[in-house]
PDB file of N, CA and C in Angstrom:
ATOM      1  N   UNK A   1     -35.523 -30.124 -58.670  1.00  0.00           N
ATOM      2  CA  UNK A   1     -36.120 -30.005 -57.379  1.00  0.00           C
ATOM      3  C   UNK A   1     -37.011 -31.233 -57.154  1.00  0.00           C
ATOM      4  N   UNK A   2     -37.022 -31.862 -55.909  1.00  0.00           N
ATOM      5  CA  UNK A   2     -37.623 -32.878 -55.971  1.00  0.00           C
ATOM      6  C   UNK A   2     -39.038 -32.705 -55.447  1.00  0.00           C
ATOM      7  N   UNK A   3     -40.122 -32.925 -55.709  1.00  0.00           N
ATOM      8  CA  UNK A   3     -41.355 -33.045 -55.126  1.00  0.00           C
ATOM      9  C   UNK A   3     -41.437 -34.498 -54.006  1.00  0.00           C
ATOM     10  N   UNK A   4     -42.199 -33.382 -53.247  1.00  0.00           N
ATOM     11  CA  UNK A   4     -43.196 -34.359 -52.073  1.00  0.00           C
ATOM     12  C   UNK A   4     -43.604 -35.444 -52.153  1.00  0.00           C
ATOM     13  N   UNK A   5     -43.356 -36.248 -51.490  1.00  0.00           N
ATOM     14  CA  UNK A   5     -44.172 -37.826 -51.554  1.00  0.00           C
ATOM     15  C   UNK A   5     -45.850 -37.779 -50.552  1.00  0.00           C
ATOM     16  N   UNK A   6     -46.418 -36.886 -50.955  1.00  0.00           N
ATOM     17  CA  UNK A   6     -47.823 -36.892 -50.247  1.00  0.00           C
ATOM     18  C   UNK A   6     -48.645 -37.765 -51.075  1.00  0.00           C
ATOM     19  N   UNK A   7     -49.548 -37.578 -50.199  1.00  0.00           N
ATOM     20  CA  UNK A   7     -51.280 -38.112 -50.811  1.00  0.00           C
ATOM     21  C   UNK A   7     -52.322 -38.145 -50.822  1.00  0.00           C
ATOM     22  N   UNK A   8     -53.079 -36.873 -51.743  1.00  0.00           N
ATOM     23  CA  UNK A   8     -54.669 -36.403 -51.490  1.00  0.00           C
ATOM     24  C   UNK A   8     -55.603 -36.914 -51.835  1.00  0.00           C
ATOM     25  N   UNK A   9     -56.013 -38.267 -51.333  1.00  0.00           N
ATOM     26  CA  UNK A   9     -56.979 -39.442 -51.585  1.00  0.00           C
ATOM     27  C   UNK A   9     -57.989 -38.154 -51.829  1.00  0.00           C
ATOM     28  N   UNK A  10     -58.842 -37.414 -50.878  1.00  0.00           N
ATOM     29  CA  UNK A  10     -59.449 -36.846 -50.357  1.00  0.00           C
ATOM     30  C   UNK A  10     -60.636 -35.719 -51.233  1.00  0.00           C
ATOM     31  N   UNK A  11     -59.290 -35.305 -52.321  1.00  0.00           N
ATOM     32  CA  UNK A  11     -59.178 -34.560 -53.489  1.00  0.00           C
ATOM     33  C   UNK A  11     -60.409 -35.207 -53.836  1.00  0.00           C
ATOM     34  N   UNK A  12     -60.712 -36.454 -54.867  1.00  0.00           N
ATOM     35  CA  UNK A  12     -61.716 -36.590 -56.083  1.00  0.00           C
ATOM     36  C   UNK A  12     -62.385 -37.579 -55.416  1.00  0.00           C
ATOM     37  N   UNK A  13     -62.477 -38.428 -53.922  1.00  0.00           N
ATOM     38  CA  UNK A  13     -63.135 -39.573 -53.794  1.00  0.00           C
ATOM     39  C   UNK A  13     -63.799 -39.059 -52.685  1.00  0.00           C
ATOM     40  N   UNK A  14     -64.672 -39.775 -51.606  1.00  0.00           N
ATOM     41  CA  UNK A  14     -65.485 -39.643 -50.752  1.00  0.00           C
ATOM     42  C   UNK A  14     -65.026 -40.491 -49.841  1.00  0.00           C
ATOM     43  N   UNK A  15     -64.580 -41.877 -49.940  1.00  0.00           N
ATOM     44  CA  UNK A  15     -64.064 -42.844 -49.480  1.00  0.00           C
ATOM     45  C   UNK A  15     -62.738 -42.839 -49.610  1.00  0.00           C
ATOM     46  N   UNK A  16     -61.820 -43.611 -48.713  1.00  0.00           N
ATOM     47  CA  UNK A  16     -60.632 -43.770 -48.656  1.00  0.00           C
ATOM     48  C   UNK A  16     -60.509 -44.949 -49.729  1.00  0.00           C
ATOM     49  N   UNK A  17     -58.794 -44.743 -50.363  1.00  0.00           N
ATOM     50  CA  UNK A  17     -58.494 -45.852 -51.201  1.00  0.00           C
ATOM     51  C   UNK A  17     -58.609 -47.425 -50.314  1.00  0.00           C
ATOM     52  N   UNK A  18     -57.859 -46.720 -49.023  1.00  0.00           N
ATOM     53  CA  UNK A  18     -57.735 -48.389 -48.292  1.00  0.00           C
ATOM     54  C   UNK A  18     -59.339 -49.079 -48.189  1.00  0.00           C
ATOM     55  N   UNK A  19     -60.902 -48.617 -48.248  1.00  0.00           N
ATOM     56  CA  UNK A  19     -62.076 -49.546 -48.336  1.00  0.00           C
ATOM     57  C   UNK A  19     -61.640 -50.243 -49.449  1.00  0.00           C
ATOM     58  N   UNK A  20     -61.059 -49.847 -50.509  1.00  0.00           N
ATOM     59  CA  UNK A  20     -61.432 -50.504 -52.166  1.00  0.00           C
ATOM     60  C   UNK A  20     -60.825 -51.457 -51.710  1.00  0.00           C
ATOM     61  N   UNK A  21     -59.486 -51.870 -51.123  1.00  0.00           N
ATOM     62  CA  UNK A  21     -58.790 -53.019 -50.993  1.00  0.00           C
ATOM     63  C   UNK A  21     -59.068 -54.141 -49.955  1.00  0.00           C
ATOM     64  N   UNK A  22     -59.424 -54.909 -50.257  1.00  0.00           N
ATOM     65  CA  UNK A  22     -60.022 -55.816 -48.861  1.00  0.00           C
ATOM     66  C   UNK A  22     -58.556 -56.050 -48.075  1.00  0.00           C
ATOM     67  N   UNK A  23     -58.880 -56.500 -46.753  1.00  0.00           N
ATOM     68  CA  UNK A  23     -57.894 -56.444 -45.676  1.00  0.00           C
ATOM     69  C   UNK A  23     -56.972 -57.381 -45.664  1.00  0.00           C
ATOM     70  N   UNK A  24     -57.087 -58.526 -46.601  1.00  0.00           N
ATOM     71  CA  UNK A  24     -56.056 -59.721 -46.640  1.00  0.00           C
ATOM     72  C   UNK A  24     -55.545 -59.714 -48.089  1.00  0.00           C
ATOM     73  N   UNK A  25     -55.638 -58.348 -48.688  1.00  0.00           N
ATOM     74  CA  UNK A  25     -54.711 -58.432 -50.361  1.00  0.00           C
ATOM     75  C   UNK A  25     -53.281 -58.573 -50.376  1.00  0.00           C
ATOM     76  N   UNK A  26     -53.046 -59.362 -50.649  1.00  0.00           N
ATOM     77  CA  UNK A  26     -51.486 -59.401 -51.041  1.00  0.00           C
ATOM     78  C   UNK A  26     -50.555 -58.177 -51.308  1.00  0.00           C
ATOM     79  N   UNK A  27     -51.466 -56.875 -51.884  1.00  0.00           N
ATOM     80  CA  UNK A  27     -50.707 -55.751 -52.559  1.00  0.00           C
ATOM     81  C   UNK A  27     -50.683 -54.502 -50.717  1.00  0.00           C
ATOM     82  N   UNK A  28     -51.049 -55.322 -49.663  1.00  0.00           N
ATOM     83  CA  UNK A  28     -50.976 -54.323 -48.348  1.00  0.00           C
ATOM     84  C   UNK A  28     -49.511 -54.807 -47.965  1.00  0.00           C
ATOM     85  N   UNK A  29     -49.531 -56.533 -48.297  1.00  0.00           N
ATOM     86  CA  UNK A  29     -48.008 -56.665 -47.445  1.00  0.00           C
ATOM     87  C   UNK A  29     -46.764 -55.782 -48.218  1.00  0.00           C
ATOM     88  N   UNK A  30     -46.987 -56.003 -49.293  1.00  0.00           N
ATOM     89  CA  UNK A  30     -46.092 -55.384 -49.937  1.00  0.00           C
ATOM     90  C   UNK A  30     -45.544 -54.141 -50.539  1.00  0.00           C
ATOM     91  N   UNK A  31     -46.597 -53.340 -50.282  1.00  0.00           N
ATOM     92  CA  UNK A  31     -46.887 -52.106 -49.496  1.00  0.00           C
ATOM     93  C   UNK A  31     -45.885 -51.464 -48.632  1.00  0.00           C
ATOM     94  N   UNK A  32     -46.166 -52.321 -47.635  1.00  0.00           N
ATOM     95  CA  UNK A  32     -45.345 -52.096 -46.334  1.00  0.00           C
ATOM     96  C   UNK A  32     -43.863 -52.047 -46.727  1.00  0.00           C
ATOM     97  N   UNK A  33     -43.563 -53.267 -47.730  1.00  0.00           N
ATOM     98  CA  UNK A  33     -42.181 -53.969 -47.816  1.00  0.00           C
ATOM     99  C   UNK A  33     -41.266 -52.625 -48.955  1.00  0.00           C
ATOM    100  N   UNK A  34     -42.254 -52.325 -49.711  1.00  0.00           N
ATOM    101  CA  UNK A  34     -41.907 -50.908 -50.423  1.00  0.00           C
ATOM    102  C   UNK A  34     -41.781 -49.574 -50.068  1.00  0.00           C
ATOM    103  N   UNK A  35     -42.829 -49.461 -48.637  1.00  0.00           N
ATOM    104  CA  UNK A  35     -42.149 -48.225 -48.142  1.00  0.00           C
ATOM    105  C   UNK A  35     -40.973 -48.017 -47.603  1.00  0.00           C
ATOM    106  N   UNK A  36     -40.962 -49.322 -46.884  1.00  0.00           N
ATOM    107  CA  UNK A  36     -39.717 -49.264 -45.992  1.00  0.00           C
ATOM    108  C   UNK A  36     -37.898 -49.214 -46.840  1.00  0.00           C
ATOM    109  N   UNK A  37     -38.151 -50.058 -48.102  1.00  0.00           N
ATOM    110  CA  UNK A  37     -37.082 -49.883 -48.807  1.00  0.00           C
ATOM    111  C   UNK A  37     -37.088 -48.501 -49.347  1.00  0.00           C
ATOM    112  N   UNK A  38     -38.477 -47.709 -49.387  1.00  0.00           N
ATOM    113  CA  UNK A  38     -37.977 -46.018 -49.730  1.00  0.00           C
ATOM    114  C   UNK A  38     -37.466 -45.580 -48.969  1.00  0.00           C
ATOM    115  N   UNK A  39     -38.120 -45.524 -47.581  1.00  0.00           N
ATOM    116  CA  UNK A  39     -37.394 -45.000 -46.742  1.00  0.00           C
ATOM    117  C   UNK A  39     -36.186 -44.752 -46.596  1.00  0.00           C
ATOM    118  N   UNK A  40     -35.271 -46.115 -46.119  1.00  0.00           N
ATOM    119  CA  UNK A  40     -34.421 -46.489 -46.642  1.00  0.00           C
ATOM    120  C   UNK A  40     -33.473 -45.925 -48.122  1.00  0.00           C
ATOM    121  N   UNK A  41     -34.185 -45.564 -49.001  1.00  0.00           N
ATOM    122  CA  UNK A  41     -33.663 -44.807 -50.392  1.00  0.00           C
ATOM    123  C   UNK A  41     -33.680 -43.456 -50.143  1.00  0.00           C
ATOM    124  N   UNK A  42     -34.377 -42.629 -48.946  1.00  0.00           N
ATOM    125  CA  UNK A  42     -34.109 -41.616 -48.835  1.00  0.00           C
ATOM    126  C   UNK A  42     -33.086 -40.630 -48.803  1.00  0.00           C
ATOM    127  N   UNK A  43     -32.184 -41.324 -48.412  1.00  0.00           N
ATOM    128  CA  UNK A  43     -31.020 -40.745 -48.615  1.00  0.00           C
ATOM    129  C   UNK A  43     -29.955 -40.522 -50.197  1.00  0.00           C
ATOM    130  N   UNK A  44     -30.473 -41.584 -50.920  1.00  0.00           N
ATOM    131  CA  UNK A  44     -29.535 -41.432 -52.121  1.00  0.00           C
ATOM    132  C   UNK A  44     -30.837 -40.662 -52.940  1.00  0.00           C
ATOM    133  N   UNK A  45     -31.911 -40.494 -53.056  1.00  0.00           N
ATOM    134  CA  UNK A  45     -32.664 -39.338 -53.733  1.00  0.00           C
ATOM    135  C   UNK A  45     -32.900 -38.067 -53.676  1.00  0.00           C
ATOM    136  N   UNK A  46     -32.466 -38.059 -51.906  1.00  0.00           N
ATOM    137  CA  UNK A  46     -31.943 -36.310 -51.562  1.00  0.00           C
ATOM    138  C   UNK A  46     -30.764 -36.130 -52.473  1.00  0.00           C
ATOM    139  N   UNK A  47     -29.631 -37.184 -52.513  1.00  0.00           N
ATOM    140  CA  UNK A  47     -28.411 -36.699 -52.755  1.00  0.00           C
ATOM    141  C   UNK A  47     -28.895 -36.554 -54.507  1.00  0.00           C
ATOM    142  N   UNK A  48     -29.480 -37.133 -55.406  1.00  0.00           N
ATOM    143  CA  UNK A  48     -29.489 -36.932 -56.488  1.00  0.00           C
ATOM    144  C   UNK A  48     -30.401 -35.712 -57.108  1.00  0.00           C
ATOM    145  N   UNK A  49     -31.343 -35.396 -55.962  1.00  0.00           N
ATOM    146  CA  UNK A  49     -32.042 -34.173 -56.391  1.00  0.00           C
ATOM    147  C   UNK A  49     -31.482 -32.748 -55.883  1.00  0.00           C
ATOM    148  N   UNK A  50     -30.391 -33.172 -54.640  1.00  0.00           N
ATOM    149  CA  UNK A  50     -30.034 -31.611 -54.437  1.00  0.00           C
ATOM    150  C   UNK A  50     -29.067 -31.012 -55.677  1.00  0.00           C
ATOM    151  N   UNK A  51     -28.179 -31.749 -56.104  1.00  0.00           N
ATOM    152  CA  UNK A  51     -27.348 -31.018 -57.431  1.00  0.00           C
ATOM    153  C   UNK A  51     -28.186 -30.038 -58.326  1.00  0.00           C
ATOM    154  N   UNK A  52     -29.274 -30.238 -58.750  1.00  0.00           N
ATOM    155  CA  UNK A  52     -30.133 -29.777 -59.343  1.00  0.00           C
ATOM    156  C   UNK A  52     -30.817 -28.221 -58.786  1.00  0.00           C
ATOM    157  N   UNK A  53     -30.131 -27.609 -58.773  1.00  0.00           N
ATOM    158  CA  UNK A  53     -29.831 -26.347 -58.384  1.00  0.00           C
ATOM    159  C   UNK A  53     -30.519 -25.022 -59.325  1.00  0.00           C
ATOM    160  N   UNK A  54     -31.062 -25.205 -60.529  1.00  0.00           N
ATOM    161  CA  UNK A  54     -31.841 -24.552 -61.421  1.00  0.00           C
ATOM    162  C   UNK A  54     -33.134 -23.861 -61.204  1.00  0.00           C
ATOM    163  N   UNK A  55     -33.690 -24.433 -60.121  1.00  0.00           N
ATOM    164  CA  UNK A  55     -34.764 -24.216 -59.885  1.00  0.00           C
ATOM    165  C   UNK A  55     -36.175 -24.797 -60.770  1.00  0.00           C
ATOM    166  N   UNK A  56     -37.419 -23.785 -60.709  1.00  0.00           N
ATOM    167  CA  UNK A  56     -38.041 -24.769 -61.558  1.00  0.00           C
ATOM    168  C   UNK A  56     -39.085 -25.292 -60.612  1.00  0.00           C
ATOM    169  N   UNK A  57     -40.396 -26.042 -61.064  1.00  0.00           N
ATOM    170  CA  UNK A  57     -41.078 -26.372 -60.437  1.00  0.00           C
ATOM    171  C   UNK A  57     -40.940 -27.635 -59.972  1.00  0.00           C
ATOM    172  N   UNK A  58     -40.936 -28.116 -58.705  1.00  0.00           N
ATOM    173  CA  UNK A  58     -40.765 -29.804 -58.104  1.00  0.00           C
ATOM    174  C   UNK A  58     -40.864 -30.803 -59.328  1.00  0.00           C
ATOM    175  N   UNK A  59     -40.503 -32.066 -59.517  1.00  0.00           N
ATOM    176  CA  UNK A  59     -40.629 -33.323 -59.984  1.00  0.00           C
ATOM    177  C   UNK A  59     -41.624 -34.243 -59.323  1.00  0.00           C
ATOM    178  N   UNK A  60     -42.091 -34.994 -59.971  1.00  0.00           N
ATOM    179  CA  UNK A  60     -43.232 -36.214 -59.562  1.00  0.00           C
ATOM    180  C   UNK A  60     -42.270 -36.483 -58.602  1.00  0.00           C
ATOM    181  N   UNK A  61     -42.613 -37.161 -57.084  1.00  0.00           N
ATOM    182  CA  UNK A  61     -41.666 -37.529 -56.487  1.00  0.00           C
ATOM    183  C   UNK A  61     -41.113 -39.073 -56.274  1.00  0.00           C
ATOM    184  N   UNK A  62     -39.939 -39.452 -56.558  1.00  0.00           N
ATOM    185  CA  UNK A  62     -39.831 -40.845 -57.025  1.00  0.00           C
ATOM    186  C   UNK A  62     -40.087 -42.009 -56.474  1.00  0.00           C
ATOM    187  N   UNK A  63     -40.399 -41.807 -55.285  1.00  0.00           N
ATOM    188  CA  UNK A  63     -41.598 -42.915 -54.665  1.00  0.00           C
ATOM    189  C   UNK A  63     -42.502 -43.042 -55.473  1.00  0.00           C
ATOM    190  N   UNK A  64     -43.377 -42.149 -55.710  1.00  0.00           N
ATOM    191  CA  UNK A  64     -44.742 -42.428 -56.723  1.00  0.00           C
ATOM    192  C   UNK A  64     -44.583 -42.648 -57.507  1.00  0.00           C
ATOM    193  N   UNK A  65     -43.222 -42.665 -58.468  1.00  0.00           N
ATOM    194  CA  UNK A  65     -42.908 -43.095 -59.770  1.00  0.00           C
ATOM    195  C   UNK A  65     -42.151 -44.958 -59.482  1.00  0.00           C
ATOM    196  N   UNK A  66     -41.794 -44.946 -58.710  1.00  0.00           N
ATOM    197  CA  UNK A  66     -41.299 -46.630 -58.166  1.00  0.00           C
ATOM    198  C   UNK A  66     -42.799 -47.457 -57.845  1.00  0.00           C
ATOM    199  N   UNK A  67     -43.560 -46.579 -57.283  1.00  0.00           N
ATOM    200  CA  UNK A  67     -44.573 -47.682 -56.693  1.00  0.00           C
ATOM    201  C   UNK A  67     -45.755 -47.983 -58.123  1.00  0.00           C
ATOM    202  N   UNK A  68     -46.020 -46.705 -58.734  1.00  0.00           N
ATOM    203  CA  UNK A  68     -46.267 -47.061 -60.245  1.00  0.00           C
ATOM    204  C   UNK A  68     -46.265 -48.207 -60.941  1.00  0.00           C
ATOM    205  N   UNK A  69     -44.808 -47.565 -61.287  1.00  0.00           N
ATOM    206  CA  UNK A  69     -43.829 -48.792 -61.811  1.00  0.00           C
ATOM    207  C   UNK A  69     -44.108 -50.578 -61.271  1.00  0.00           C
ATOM    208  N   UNK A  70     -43.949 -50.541 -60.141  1.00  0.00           N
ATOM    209  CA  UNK A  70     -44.095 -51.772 -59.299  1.00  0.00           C
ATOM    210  C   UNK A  70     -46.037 -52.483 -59.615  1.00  0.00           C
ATOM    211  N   UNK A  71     -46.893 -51.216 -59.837  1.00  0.00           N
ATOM    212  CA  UNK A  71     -47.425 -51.628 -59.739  1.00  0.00           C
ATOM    213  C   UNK A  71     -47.944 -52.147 -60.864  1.00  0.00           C
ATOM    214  N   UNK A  72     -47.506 -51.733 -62.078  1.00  0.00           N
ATOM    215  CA  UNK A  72     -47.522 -51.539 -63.974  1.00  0.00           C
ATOM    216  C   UNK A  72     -46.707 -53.284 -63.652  1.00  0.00           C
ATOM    217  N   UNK A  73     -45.898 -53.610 -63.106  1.00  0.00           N
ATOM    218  CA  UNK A  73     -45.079 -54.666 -63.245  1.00  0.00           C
ATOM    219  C   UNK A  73     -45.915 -56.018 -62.742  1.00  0.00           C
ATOM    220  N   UNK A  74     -46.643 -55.621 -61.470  1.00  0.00           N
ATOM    221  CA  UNK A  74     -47.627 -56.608 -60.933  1.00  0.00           C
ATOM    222  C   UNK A  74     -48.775 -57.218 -61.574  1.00  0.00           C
ATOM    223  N   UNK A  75     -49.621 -56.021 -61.683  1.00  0.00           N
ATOM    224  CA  UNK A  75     -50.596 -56.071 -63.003  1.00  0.00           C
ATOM    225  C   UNK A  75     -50.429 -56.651 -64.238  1.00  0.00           C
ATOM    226  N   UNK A  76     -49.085 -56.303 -64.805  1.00  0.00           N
ATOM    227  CA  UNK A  76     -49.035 -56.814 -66.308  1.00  0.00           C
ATOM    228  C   UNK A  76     -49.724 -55.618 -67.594  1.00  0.00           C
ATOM    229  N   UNK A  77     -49.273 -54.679 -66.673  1.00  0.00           N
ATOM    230  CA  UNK A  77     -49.889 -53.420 -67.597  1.00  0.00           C
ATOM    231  C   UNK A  77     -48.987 -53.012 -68.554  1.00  0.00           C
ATOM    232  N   UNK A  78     -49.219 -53.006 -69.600  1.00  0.00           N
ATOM    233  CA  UNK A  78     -47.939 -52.649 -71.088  1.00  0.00           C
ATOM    234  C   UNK A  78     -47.889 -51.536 -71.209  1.00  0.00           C
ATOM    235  N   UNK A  79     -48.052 -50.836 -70.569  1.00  0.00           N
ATOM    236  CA  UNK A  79     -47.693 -49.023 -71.085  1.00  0.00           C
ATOM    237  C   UNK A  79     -48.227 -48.098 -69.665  1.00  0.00           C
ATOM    238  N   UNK A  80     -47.134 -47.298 -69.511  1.00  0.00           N
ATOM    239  CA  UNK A  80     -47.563 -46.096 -68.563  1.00  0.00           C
ATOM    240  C   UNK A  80     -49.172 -45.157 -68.581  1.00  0.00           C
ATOM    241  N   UNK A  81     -49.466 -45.382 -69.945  1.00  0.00           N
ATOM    242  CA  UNK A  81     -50.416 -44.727 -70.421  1.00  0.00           C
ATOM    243  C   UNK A  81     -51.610 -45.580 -70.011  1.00  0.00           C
ATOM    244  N   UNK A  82     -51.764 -47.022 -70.392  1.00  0.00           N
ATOM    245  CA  UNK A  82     -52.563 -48.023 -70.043  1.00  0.00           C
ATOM    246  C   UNK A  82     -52.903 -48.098 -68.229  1.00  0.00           C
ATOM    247  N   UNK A  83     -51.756 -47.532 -67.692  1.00  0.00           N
ATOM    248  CA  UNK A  83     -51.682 -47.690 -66.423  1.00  0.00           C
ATOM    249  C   UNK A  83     -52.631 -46.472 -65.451  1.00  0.00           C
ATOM    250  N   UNK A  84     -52.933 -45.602 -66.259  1.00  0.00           N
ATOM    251  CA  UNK A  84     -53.134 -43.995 -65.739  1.00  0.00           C
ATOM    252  C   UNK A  84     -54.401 -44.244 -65.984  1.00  0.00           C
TER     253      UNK A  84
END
């Protein structure tokens, strides 16, 4: 089952994530350039999560696991764990 691509800034901070980032960071354009290729991926991640028919509680949803990733790759972060 695939989980939601939401996001509860709201949950543990007081402030929004977007203050931390100043307005001319490099990581907003590209941002943009990553949602839009999810978007775009929406369709082949429906098709790979509907087979999955077992039920069960949702999955991390794989946007948040791509942009992670992307961002573990930018950084230069050596481990998922290092990254969290």
């Amino acid at each position: 089952m695939r989980g939601a691509d939401t996001f509860t800034e709201s949950l543990f901070l007081m402030k929004r994530l977007d203050d931390f980032v100043p307005a001319g960071h490099p990581l907003r354009a590209i941002r943009e350039m990553v949602n839009k290729a999810l978007v775009a991926m929406d369709g082949l991640f429906a098709d790979m999560y509907e087979a999955d028919i077992k039920g069960g509680r949702p999955s991390v949803a794989p946007e948040k696991l791509l942009r992670a990733m992307l961002l573990q790759v930018l950084y230069s972060v050596r481990s998922e764990r290092m990254l969290m």
